[in-house]
C-alpha atoms as a PDB file:
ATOM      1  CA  UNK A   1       1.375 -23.587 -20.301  1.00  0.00           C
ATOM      2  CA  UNK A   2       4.113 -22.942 -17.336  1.00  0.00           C
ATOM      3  CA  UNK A   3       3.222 -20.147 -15.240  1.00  0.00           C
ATOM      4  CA  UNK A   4       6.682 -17.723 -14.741  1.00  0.00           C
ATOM      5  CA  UNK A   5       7.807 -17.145 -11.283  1.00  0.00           C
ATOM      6  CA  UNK A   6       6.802 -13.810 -10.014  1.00  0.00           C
ATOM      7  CA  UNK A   7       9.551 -12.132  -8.204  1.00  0.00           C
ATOM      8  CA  UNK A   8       9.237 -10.288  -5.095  1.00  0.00           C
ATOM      9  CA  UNK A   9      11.997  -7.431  -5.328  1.00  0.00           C
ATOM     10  CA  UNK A  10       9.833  -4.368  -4.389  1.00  0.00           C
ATOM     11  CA  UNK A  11       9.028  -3.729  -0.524  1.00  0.00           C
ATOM     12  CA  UNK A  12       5.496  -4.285   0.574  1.00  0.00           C
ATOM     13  CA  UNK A  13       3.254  -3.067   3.681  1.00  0.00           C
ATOM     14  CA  UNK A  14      -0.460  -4.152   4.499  1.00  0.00           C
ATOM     15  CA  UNK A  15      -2.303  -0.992   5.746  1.00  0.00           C
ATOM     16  CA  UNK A  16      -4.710  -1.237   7.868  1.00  0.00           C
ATOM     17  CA  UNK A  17      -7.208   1.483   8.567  1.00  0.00           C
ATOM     18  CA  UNK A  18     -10.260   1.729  11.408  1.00  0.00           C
ATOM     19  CA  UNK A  19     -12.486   4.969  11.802  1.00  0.00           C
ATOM     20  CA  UNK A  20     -15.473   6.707  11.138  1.00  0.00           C
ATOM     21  CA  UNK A  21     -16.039   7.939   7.997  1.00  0.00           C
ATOM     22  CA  UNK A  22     -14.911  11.392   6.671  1.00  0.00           C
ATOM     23  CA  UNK A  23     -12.007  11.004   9.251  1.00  0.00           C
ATOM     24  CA  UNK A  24      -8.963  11.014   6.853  1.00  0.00           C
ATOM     25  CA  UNK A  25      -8.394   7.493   6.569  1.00  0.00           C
ATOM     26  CA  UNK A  26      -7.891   7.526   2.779  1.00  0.00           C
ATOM     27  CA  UNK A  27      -5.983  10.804   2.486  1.00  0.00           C
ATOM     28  CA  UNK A  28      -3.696   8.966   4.784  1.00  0.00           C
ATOM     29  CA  UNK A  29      -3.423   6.005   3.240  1.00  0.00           C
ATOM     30  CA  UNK A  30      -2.795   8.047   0.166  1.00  0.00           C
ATOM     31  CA  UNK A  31      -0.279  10.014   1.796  1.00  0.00           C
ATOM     32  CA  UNK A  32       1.959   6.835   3.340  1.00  0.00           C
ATOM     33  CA  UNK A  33       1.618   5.228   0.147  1.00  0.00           C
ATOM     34  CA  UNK A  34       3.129   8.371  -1.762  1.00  0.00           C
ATOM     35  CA  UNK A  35       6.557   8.169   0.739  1.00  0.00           C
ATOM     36  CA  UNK A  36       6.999   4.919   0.390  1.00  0.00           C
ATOM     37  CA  UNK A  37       6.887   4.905  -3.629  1.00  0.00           C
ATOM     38  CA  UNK A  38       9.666   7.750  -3.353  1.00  0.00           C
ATOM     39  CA  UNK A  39      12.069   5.765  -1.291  1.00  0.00           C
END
């Protein structure tokens, strides 16, 4: 069975996130990842 070449046509970004916990970190990970899906 061939596999189907995946295609790469969307933008991507790695996020990386450091802090103590209960600092934000996810709402703002949440909160780039929202913009970026409207642009």
């Amino acid at each position: 069975m061939a596999k189907e070449k995946f295609e790469r046509n969307k933008p991507h970004v790695n996020v990386g996130t450091i802090g103590h916990v209960d600092h934000g970190k996810t709402t703002l990970t949440a909160a780039m990842t929202r913009v970026c899906a409207e642009v």
